[in-house]
C-alpha atoms as a PDB file:
ATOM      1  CA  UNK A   1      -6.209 -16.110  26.574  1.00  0.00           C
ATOM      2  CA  UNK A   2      -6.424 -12.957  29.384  1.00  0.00           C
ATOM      3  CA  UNK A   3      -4.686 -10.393  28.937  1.00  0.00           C
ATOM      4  CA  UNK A   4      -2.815  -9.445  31.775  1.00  0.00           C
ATOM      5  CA  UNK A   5      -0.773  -6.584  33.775  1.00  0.00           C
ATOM      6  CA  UNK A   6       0.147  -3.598  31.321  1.00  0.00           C
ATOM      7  CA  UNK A   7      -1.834  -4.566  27.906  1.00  0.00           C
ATOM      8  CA  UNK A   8      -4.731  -4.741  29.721  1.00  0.00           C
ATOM      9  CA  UNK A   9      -4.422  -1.729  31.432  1.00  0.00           C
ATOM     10  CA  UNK A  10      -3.284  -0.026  28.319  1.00  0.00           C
ATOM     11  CA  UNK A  11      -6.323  -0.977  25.992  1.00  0.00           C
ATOM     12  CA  UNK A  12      -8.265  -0.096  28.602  1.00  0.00           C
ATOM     13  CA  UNK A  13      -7.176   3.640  28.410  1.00  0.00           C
ATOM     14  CA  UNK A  14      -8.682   6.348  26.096  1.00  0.00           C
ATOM     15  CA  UNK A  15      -7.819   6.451  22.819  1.00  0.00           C
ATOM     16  CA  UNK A  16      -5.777   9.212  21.170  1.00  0.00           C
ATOM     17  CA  UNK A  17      -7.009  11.485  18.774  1.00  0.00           C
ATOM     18  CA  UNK A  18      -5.737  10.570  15.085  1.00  0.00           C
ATOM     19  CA  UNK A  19      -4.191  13.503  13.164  1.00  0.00           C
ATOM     20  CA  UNK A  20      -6.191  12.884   9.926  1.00  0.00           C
ATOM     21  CA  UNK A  21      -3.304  14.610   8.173  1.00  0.00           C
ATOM     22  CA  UNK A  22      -1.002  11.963   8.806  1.00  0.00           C
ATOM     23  CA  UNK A  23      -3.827   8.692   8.073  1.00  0.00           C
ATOM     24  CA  UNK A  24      -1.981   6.649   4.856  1.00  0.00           C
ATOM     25  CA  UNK A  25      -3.532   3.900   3.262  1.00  0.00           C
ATOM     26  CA  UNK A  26      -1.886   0.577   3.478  1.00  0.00           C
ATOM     27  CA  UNK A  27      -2.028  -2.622   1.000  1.00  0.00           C
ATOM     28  CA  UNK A  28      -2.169  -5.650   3.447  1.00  0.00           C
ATOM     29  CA  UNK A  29      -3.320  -9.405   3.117  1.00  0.00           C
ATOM     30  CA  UNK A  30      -6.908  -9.395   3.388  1.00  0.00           C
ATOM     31  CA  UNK A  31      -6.432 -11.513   6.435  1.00  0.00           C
ATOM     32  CA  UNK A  32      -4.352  -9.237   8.030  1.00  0.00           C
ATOM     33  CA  UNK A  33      -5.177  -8.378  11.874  1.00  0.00           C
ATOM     34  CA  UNK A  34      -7.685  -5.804  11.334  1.00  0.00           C
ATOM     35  CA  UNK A  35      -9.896  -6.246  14.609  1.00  0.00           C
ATOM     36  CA  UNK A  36      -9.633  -2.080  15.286  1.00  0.00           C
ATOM     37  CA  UNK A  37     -11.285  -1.136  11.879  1.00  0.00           C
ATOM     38  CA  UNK A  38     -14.507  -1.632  10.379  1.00  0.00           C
ATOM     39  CA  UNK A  39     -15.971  -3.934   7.959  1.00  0.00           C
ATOM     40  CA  UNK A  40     -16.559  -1.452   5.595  1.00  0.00           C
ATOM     41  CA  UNK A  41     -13.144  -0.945   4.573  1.00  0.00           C
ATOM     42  CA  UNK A  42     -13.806  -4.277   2.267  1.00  0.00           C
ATOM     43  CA  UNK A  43     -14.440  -1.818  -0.128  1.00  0.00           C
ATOM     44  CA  UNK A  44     -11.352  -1.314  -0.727  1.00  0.00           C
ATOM     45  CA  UNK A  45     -10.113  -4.952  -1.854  1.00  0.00           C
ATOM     46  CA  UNK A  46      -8.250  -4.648  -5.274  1.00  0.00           C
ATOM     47  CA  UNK A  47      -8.045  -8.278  -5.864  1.00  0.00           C
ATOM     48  CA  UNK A  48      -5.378 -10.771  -5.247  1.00  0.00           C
ATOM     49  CA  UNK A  49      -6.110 -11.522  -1.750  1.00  0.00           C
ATOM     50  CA  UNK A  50      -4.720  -7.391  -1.014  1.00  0.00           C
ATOM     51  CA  UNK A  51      -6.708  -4.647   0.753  1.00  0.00           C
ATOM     52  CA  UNK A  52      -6.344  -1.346   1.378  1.00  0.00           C
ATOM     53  CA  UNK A  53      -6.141  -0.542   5.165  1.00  0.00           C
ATOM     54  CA  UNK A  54      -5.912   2.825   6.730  1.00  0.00           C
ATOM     55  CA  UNK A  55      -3.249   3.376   8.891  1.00  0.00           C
ATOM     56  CA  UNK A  56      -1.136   6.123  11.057  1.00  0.00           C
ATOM     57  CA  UNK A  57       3.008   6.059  11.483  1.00  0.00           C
ATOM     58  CA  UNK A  58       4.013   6.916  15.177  1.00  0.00           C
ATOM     59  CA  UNK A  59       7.834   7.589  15.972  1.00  0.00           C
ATOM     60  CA  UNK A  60      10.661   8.673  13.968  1.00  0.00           C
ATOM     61  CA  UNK A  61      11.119   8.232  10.413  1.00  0.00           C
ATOM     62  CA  UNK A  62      13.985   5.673  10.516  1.00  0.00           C
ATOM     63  CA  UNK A  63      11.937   2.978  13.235  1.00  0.00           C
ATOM     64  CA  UNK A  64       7.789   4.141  12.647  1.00  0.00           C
ATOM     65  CA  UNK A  65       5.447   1.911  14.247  1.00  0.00           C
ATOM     66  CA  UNK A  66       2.168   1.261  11.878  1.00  0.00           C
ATOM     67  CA  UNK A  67      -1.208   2.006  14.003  1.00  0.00           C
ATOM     68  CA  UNK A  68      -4.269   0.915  12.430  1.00  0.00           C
ATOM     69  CA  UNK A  69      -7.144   3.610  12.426  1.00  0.00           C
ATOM     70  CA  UNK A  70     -10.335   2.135  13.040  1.00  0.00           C
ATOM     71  CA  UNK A  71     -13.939   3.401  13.419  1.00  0.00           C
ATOM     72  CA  UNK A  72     -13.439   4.632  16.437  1.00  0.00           C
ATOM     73  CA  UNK A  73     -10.534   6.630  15.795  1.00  0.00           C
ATOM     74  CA  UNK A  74     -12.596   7.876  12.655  1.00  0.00           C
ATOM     75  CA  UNK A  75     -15.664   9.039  14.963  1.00  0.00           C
ATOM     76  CA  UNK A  76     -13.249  10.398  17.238  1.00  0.00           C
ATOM     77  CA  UNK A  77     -11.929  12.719  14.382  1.00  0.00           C
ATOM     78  CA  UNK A  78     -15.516  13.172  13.561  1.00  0.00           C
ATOM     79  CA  UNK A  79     -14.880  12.178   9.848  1.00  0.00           C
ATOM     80  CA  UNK A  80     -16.370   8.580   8.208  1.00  0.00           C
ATOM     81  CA  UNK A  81     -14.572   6.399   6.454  1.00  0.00           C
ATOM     82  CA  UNK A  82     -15.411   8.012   2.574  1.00  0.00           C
ATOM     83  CA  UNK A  83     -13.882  10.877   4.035  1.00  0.00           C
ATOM     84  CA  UNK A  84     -10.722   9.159   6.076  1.00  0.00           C
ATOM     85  CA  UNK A  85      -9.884   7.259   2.440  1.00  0.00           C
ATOM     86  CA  UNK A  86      -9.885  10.559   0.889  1.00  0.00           C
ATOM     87  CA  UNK A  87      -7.557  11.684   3.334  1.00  0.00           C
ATOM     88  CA  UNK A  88      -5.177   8.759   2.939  1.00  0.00           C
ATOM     89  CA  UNK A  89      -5.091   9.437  -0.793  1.00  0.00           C
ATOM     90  CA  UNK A  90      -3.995  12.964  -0.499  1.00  0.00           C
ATOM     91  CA  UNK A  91      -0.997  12.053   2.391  1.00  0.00           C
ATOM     92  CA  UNK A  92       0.436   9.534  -0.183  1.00  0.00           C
ATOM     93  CA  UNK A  93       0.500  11.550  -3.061  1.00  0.00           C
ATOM     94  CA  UNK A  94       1.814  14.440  -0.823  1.00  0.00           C
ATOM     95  CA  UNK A  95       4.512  11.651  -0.051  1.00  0.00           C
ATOM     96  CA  UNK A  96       4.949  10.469  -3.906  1.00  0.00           C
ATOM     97  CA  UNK A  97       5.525  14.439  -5.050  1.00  0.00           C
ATOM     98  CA  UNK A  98       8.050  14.702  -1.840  1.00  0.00           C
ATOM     99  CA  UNK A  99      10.378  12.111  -3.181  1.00  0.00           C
ATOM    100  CA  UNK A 100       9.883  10.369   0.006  1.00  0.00           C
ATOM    101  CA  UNK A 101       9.425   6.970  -2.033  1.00  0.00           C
ATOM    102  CA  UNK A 102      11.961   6.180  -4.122  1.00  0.00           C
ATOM    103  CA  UNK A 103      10.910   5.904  -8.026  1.00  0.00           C
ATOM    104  CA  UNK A 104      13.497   4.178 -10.461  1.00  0.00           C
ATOM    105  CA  UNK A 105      12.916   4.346 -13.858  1.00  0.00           C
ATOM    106  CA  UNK A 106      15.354   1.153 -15.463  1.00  0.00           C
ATOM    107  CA  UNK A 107      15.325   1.049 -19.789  1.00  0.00           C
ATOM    108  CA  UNK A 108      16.549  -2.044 -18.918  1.00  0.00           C
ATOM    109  CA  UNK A 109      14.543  -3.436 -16.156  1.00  0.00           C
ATOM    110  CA  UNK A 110      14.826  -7.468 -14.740  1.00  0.00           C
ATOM    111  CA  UNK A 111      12.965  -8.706 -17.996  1.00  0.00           C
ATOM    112  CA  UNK A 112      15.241  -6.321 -20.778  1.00  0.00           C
ATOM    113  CA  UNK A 113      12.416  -4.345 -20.667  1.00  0.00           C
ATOM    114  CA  UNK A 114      11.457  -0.493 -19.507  1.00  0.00           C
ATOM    115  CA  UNK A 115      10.380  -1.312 -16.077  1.00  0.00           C
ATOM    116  CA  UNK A 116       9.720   1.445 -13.043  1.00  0.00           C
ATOM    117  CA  UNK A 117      10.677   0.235  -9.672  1.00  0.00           C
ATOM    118  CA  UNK A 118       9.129   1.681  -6.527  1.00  0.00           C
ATOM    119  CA  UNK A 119      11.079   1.301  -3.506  1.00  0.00           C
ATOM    120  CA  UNK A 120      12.497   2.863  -0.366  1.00  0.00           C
ATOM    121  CA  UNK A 121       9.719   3.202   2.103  1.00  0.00           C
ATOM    122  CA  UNK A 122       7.438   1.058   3.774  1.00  0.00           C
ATOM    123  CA  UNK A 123       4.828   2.709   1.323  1.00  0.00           C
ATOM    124  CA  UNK A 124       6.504   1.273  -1.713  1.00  0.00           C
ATOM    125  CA  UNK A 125       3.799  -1.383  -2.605  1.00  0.00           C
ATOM    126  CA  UNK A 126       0.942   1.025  -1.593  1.00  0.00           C
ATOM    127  CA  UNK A 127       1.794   3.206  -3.999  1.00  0.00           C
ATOM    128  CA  UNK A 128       0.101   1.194  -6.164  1.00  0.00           C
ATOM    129  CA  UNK A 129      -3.279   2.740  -5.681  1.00  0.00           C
ATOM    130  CA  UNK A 130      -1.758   6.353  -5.594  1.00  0.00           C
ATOM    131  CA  UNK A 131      -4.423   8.826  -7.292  1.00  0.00           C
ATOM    132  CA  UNK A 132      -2.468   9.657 -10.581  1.00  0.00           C
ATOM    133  CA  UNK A 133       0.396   6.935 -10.612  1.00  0.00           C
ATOM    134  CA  UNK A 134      -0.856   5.206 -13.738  1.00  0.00           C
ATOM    135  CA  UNK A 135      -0.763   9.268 -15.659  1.00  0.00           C
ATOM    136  CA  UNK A 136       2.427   9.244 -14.434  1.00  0.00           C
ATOM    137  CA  UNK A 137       3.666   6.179 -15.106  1.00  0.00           C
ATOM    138  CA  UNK A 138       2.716   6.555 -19.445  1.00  0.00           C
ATOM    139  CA  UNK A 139       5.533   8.467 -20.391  1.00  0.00           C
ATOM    140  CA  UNK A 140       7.668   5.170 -19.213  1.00  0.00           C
ATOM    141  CA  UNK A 141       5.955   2.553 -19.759  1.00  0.00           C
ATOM    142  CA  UNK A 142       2.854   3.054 -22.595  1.00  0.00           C
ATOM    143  CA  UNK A 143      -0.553   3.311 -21.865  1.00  0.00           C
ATOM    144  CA  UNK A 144      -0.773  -0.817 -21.378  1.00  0.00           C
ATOM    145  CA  UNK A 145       0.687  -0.764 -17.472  1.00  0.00           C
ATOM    146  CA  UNK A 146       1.092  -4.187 -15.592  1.00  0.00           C
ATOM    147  CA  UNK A 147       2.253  -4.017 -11.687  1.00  0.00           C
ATOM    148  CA  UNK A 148       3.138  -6.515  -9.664  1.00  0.00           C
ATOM    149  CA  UNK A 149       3.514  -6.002  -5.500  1.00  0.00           C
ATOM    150  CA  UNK A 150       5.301  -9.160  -4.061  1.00  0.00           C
ATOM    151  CA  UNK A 151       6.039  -7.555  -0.962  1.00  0.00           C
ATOM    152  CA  UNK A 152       5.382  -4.551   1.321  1.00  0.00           C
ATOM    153  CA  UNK A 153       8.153  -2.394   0.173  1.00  0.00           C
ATOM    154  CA  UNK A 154       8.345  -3.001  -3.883  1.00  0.00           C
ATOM    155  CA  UNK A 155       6.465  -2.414  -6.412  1.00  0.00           C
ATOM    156  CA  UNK A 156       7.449  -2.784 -10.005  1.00  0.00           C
ATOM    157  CA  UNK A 157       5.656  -1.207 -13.101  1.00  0.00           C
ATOM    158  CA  UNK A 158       6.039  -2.760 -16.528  1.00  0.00           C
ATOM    159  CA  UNK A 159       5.036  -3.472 -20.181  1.00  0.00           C
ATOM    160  CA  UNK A 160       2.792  -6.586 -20.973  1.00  0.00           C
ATOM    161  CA  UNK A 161       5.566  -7.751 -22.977  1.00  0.00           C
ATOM    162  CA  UNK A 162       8.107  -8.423 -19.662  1.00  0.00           C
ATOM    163  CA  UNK A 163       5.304 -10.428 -18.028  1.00  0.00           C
ATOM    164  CA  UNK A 164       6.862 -13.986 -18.412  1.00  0.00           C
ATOM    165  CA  UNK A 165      10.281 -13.131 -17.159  1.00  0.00           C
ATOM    166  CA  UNK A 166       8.724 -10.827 -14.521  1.00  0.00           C
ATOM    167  CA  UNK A 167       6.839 -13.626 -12.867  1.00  0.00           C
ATOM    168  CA  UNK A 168      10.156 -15.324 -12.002  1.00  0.00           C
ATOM    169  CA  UNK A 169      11.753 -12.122 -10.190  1.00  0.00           C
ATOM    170  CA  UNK A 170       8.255 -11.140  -8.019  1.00  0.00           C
ATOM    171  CA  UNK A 171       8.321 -14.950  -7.304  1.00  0.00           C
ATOM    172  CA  UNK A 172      11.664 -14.648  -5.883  1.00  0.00           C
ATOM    173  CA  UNK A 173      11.536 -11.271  -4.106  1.00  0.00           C
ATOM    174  CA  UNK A 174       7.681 -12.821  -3.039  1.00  0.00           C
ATOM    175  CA  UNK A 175       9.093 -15.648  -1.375  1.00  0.00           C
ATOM    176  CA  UNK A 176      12.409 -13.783   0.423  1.00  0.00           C
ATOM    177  CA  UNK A 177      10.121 -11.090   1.621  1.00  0.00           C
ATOM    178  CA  UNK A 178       9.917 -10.220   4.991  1.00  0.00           C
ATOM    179  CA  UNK A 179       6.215  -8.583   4.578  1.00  0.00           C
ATOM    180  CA  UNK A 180       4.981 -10.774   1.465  1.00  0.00           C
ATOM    181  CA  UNK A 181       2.025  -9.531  -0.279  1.00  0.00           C
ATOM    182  CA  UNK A 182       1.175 -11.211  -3.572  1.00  0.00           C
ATOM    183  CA  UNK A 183       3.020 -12.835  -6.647  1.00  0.00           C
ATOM    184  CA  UNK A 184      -0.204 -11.777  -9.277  1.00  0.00           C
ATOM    185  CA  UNK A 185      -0.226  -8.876 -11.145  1.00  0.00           C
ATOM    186  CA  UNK A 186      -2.776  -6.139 -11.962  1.00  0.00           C
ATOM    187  CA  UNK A 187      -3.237  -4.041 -14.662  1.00  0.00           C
ATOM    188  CA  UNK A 188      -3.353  -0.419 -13.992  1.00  0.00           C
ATOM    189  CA  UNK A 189      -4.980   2.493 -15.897  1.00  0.00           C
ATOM    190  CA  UNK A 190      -6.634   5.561 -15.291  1.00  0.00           C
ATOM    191  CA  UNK A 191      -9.541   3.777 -12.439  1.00  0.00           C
ATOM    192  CA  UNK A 192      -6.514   2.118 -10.425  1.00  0.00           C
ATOM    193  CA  UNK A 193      -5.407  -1.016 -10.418  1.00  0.00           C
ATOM    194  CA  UNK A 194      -7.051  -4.636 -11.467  1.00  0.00           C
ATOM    195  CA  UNK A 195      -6.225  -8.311 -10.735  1.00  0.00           C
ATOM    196  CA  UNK A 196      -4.680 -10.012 -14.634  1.00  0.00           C
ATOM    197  CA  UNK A 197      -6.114 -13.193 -15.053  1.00  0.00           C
END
């Protein structure tokens, strides 16, 4: 297919200069279209058929288009891709601490259970590989943390115990989603989070 008129024109144009203060990291599909960044970001795959993409919000808060930052954007900011992760780890947490993602502690979550729900921002599910989120999330929940991330903006946090009556509420809010990510859930604990068997 050719691309024609304005799209052409306009990826034929230089590229702008990404703030590195403002790159985010972004659990996608790991087939999501991700022809502007590099193959190295496979690094970041946490299992489940999810990676972690980098990515920079452009517009106003309440209608943000999601850019992805790619390698050249990265040599274009002169920083590689170790460095451009670290960044992206740093914005979220800044994010987390500013209460700009909502963080619900229920003592009665779907399952009867203590359960965390994340919610609120189109960084919800990412905050699931948020430096310090599992030493956060003990005093809820125990030190034995399951998560589960069935679409782009949720992300609950639970005990072992809730797992069976968890599956059938990520299944559900999994197959409504408008940005569905996974219905398997991960342990998390002080390295991040793991694929369960």
């Amino acid at each position: 297919m050719e691309m024609r008129g304005w799209l052409r024109r306009r990826r034929g144009t230089a590229r702008s200069t990404v703030d590195v203060d403002q790159i985010y990291p972004y659990l996608v599909p790991e087939d999501y279209p991700d022809a502007l960044s590099t193959g190295a970001q496979s690094q970041r795959r946490i299992g489940h058929g999810l990676s972690v993409a980098l990515v920079t919000p452009t517009g106003p808060a309440d209608a943000q288009i999601l850019g992805a930052v790619g390698a050249a954007n990265l040599a274009d900011a002169g920083i590689d891709l170790a460095t451009a992760y670290g960044h992206a780890d740093r914005t979220l947490s800044a994010a987390l601490s500013a209460g700009q993602i909502a963080l619900e502690y229920f003592e009665r979550g779907p399952s009867g259970a203590p359960t965390v729900v994340v919610s609120g921002s189109w960084l919800a599910a990412t905050t699931l590989v948020a430096p310090g989120l599992y030493e956060r999330m003990t005093r809820f929940l125990g030190d034995d943390i399951v998560a589960a991330v069935p679409h782009r903006d949720l992300l609950f946090l639970f005990g072992p115990q809730s797992s069976a009556a968890m599956a059938e509420v990520v299944a559900a809010e999994h197959r409504d989603a408008r940005k569905p990510l996974t219905t398997g859930f991960f342990t998390l604990d002080q390295d991040g989070p793991a694929p369960r068997p």
